[in-house]
C-alpha atoms as a PDB file:
ATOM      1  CA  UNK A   1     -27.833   6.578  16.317  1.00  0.00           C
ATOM      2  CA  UNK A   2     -26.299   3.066  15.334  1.00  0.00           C
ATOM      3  CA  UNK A   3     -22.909   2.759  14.473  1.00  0.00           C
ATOM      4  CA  UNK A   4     -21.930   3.048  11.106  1.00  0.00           C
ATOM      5  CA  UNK A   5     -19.473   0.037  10.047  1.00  0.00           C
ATOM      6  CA  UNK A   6     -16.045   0.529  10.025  1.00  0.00           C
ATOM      7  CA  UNK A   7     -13.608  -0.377   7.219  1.00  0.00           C
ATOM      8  CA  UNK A   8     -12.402  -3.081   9.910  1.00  0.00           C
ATOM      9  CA  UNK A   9     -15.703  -4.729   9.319  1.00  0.00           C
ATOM     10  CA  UNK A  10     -15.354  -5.337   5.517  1.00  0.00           C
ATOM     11  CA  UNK A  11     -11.634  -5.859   5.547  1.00  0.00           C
ATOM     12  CA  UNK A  12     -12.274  -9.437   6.745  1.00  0.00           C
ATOM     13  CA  UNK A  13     -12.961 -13.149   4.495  1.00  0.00           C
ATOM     14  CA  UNK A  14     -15.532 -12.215   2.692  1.00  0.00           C
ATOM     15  CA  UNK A  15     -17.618 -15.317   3.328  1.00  0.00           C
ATOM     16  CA  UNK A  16     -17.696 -13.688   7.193  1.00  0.00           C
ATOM     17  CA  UNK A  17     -18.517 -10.163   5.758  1.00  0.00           C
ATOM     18  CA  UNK A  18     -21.757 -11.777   3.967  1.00  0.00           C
ATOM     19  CA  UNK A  19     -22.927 -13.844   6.480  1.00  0.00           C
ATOM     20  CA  UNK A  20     -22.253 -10.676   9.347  1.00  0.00           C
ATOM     21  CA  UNK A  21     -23.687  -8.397   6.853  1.00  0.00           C
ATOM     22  CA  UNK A  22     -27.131 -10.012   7.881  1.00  0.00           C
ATOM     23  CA  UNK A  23     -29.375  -7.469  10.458  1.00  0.00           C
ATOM     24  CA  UNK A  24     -26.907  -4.414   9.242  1.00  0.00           C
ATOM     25  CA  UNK A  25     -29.180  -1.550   8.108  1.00  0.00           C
ATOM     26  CA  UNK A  26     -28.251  -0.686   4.682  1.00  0.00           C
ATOM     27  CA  UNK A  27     -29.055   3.600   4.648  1.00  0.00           C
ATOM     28  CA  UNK A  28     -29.168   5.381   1.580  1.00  0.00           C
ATOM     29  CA  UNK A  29     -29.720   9.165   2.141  1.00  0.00           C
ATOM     30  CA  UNK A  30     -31.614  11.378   0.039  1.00  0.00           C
ATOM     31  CA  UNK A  31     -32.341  15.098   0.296  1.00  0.00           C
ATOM     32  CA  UNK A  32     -31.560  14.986   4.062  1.00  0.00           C
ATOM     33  CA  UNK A  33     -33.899  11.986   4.446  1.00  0.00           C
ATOM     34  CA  UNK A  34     -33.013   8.555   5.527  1.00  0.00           C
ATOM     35  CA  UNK A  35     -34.354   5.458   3.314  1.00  0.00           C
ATOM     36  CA  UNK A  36     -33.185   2.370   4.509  1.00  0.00           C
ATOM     37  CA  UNK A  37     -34.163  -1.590   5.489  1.00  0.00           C
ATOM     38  CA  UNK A  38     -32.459  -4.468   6.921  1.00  0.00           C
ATOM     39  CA  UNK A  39     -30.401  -6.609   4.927  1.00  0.00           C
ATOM     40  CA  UNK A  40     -31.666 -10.193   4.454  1.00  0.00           C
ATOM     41  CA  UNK A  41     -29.884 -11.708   1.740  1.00  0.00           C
ATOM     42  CA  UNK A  42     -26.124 -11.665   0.330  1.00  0.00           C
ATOM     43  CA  UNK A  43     -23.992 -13.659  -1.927  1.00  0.00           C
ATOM     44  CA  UNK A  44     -19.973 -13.575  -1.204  1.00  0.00           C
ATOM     45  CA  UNK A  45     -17.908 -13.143  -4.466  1.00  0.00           C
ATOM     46  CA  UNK A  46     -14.366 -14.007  -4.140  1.00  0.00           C
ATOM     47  CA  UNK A  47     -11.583 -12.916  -6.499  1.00  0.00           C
ATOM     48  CA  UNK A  48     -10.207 -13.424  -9.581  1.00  0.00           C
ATOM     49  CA  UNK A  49     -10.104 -17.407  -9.457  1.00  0.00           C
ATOM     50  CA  UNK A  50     -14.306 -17.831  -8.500  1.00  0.00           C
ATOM     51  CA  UNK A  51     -15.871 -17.751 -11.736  1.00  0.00           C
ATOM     52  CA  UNK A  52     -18.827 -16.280 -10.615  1.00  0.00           C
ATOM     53  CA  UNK A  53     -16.871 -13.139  -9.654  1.00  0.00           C
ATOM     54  CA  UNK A  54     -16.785 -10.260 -12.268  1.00  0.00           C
ATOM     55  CA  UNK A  55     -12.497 -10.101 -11.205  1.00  0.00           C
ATOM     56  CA  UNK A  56     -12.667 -13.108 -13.540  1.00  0.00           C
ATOM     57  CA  UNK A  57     -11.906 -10.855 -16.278  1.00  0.00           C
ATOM     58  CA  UNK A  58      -8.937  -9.279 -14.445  1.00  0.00           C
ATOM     59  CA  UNK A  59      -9.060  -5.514 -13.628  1.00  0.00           C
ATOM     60  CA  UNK A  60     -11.129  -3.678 -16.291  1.00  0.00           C
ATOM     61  CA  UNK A  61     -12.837   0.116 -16.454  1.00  0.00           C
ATOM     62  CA  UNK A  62     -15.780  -1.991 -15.155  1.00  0.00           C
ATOM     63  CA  UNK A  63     -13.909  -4.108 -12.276  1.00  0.00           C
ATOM     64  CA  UNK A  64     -11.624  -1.413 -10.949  1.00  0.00           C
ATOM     65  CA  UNK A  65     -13.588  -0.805  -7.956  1.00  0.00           C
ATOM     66  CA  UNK A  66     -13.793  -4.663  -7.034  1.00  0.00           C
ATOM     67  CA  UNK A  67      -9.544  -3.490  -6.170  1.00  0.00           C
ATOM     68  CA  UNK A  68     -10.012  -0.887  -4.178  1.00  0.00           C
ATOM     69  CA  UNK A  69     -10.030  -0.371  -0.303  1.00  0.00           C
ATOM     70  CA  UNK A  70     -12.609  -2.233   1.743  1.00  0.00           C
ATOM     71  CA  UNK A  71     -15.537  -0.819   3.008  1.00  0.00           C
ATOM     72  CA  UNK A  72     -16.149   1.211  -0.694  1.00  0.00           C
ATOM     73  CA  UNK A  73     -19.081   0.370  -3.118  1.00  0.00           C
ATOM     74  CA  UNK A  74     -18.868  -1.659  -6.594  1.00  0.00           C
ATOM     75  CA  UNK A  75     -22.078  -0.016  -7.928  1.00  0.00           C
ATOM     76  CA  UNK A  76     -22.496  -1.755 -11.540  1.00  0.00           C
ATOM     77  CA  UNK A  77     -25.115  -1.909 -14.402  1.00  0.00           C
ATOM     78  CA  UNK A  78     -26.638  -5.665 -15.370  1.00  0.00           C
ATOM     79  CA  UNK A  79     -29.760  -7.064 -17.725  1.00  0.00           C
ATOM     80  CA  UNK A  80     -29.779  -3.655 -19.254  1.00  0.00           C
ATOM     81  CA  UNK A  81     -32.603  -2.164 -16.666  1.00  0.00           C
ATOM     82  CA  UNK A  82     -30.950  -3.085 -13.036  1.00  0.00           C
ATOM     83  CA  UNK A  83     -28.418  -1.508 -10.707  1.00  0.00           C
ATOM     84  CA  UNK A  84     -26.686  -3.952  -7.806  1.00  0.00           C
ATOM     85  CA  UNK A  85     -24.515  -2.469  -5.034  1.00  0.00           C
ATOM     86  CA  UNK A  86     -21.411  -5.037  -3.603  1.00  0.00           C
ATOM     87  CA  UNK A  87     -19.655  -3.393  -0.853  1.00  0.00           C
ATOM     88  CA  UNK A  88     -16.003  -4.557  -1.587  1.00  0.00           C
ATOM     89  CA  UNK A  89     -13.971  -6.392   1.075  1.00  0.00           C
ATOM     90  CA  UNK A  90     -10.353  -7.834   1.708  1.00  0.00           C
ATOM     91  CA  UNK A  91      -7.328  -5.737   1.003  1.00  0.00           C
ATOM     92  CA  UNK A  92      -6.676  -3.187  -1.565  1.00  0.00           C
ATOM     93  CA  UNK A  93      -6.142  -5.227  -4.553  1.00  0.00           C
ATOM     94  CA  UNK A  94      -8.000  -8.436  -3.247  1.00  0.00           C
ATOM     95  CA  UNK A  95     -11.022  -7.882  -5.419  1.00  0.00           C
ATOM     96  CA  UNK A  96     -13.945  -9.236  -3.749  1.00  0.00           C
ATOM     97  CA  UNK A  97     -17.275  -8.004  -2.695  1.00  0.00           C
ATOM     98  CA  UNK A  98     -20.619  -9.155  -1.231  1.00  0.00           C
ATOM     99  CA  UNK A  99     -23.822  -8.658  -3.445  1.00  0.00           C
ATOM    100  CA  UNK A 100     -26.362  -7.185  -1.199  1.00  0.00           C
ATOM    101  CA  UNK A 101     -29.490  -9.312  -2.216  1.00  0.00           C
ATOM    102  CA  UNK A 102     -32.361  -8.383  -0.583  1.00  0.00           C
ATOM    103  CA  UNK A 103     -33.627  -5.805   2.347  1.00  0.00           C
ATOM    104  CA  UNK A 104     -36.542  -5.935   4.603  1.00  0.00           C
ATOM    105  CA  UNK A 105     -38.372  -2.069   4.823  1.00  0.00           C
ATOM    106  CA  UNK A 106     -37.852  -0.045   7.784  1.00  0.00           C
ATOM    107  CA  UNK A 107     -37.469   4.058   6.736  1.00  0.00           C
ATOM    108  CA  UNK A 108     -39.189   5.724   4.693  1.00  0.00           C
ATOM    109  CA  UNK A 109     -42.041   3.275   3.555  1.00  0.00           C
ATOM    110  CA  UNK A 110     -43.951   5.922   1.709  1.00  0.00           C
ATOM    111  CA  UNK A 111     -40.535   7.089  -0.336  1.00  0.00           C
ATOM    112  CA  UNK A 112     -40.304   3.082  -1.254  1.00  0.00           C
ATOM    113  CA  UNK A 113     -43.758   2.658  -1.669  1.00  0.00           C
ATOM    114  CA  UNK A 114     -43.892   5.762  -4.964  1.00  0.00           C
ATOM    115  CA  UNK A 115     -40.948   3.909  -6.175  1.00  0.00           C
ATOM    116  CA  UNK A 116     -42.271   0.103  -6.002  1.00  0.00           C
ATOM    117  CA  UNK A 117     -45.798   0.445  -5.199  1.00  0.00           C
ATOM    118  CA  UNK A 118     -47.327  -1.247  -8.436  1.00  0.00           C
ATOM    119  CA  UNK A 119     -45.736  -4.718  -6.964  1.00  0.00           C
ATOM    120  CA  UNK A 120     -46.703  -6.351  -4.430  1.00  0.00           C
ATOM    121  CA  UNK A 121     -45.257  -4.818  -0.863  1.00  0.00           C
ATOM    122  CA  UNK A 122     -43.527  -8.606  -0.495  1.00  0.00           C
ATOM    123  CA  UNK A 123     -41.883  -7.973  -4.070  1.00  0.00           C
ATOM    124  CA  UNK A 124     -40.360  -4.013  -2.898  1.00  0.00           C
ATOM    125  CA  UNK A 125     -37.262  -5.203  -1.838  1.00  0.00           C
ATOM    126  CA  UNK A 126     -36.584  -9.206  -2.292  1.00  0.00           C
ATOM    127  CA  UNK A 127     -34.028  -8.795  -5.249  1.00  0.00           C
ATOM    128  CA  UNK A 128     -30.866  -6.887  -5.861  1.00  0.00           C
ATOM    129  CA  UNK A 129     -32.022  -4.899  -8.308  1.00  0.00           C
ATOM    130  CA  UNK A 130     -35.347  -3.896  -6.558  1.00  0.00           C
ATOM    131  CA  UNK A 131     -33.926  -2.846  -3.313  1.00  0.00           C
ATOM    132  CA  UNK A 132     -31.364  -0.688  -5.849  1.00  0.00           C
ATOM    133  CA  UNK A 133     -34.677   1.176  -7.140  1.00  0.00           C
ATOM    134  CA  UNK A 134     -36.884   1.048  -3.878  1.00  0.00           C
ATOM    135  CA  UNK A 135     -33.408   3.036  -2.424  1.00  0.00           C
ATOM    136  CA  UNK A 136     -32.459   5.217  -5.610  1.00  0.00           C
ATOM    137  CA  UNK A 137     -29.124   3.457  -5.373  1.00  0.00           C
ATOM    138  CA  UNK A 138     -27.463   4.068  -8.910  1.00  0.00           C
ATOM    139  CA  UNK A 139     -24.273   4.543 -10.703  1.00  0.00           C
ATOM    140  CA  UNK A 140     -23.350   8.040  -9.743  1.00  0.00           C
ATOM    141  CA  UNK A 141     -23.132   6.088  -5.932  1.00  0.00           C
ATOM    142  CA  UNK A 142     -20.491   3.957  -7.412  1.00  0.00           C
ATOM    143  CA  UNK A 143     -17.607   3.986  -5.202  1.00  0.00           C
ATOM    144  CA  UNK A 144     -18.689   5.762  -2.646  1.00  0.00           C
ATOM    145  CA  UNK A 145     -16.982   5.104   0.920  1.00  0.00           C
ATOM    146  CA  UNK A 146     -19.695   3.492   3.153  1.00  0.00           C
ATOM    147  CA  UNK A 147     -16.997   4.079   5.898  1.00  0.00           C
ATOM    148  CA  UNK A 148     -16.973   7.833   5.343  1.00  0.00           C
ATOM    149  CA  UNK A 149     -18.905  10.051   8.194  1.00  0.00           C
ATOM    150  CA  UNK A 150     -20.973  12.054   5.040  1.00  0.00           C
ATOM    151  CA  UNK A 151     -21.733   9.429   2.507  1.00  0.00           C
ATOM    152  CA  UNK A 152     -24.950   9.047   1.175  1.00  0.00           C
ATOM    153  CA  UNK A 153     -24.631   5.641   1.063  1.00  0.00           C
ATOM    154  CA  UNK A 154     -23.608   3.707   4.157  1.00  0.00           C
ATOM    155  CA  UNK A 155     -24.318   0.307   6.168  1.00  0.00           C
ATOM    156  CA  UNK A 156     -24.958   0.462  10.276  1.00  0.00           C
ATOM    157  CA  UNK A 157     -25.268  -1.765  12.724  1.00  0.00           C
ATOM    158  CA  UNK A 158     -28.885  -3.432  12.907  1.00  0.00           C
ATOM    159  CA  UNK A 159     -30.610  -6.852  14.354  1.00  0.00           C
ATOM    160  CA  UNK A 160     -28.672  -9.651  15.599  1.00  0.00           C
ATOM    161  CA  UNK A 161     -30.053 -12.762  13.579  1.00  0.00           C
ATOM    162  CA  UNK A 162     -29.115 -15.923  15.037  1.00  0.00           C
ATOM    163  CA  UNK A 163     -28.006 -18.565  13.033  1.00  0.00           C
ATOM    164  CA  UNK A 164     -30.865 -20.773  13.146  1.00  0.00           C
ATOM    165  CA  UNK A 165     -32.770 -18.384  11.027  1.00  0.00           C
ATOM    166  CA  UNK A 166     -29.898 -18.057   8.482  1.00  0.00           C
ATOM    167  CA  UNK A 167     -29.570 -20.755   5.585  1.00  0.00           C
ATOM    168  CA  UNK A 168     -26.971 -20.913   3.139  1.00  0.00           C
ATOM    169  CA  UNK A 169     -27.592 -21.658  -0.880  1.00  0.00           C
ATOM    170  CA  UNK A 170     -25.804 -21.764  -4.394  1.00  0.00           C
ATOM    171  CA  UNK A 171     -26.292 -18.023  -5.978  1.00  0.00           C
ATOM    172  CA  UNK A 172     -28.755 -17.577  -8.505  1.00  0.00           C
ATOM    173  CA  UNK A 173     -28.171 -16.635 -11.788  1.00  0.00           C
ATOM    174  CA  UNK A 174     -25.353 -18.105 -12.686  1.00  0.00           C
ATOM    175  CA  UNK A 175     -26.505 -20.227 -15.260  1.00  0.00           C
ATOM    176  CA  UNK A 176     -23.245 -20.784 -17.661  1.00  0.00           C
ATOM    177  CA  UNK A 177     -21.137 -20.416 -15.052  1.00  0.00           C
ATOM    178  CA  UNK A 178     -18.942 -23.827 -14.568  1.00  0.00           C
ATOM    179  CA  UNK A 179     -18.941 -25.837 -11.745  1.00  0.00           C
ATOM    180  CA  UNK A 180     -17.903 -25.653  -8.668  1.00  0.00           C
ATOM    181  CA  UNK A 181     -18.489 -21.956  -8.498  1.00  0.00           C
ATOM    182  CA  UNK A 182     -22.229 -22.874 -10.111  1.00  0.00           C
ATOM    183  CA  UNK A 183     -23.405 -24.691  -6.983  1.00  0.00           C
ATOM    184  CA  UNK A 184     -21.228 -23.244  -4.160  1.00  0.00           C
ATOM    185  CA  UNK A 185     -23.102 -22.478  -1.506  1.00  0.00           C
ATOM    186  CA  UNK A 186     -21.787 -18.961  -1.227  1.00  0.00           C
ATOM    187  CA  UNK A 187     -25.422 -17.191  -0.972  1.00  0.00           C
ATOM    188  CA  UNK A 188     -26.756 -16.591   2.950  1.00  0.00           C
ATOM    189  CA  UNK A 189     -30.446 -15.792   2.953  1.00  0.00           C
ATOM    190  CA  UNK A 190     -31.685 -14.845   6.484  1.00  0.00           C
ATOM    191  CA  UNK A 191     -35.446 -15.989   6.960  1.00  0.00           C
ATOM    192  CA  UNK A 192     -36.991 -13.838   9.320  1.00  0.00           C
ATOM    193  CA  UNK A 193     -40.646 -14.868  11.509  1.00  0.00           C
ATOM    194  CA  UNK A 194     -43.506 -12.109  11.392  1.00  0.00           C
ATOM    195  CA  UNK A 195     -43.068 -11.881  15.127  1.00  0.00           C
ATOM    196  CA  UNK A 196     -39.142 -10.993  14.639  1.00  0.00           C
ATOM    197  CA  UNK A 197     -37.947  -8.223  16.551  1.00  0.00           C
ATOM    198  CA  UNK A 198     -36.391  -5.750  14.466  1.00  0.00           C
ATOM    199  CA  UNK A 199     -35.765  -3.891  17.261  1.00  0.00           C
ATOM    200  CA  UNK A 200     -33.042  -6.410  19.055  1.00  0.00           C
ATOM    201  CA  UNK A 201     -29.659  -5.458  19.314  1.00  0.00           C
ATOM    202  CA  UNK A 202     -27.297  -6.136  16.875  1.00  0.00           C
ATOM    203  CA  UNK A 203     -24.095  -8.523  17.626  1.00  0.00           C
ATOM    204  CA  UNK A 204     -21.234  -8.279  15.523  1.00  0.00           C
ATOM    205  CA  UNK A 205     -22.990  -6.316  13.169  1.00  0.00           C
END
């Protein structure tokens, strides 16, 4: 089986963790049964001074994860329907994280296909809050070591994806956020051929 990331991995910059996190295999596992696709798209959120970041507001019931070890989840509620998962990186007490943005399918098809089946099979997994759903990634997962050996919830190595396939944007949503943090291009969005091997072994990652 692939290696599961270690803590080393997330305990890093977290503009390396989002760009590396590209190819890893996010895994959720359900009643014994693995459900899981290759990440494609992350957005770095960096600490109490990026205005983009929920640390913004200093450590609160919500935002207490955001401080804890790397390598755990920040599992949080948004638009009052969606769930996002951020595995947290940097030091204890450093609170950043890396929004995982989008996956591309790999296990479990038909278990993602009951959940997300009346959208198009493009539309399963292309935003945070679908891939959430598609993976039955909620708040009790909040948390949750990705690092640990029995976790339901973990990230593994995957594809390598070169860099020529990987461009780099402002994140979206942040509408009355203030500038810079608005248009920082702190979003990495890996755009993958229909003839890309999914298959190819992973580098860093």
């Amino acid at each position: 089986m692939p290696r599961r990331l270690p803590r080393a991995f997330y305990d890093r910059p977290t503009l390396d963790v989002a760009r590396d996190l590209l190819g890893a295999r996010l895994v959720r596992v359900e009643n014994g049964r693995r459900i899981a696709g290759i990440i494609t798209e992350t957005e770095a959120y960096c600490g109490e001074a990026d205005l983009g970041c929920h640390a913004k507001a200093g450590r609160t019931k919500r935002t207490d994860p955001l401080y804890g070890p790397p390598g755990h989840a920040y599992v949080y509620f948004t638009y009052g329907n969606h769930w996002m998962l951020c595995p947290v990186t940097r030091p204890e007490g450093q609170p950043e994280a890396v929004l995982v943005r989008a996956i591309h399918p790999t296990e479990s098809i038909d278990r993602i296909a009951a959940r997300r089946g009346q959208q198009p099979q493009a539309k399963w997994t292309d935003g945070p809050g679908k891939l959430t759903q598609a993976l039955g990634i909620d708040g009790t997962l909040n948390r949750t070591d990705l690092t640990r050996r029995d976790a339901p919830l973990f990230i593994e190595q995957g594809v390598a994806i070169p860099d020529r396939l990987v461009t780099t944007t402002p994140r979206i949503g942040l509408y009355t956020v203030p500038e810079p943090w608005k248009s920082i291009p702190w979003r990495f969005l890996a755009t993958l051929p229909v003839d890309f091997d999914l298959t190819r072994p992973a580098g860093q990652t």
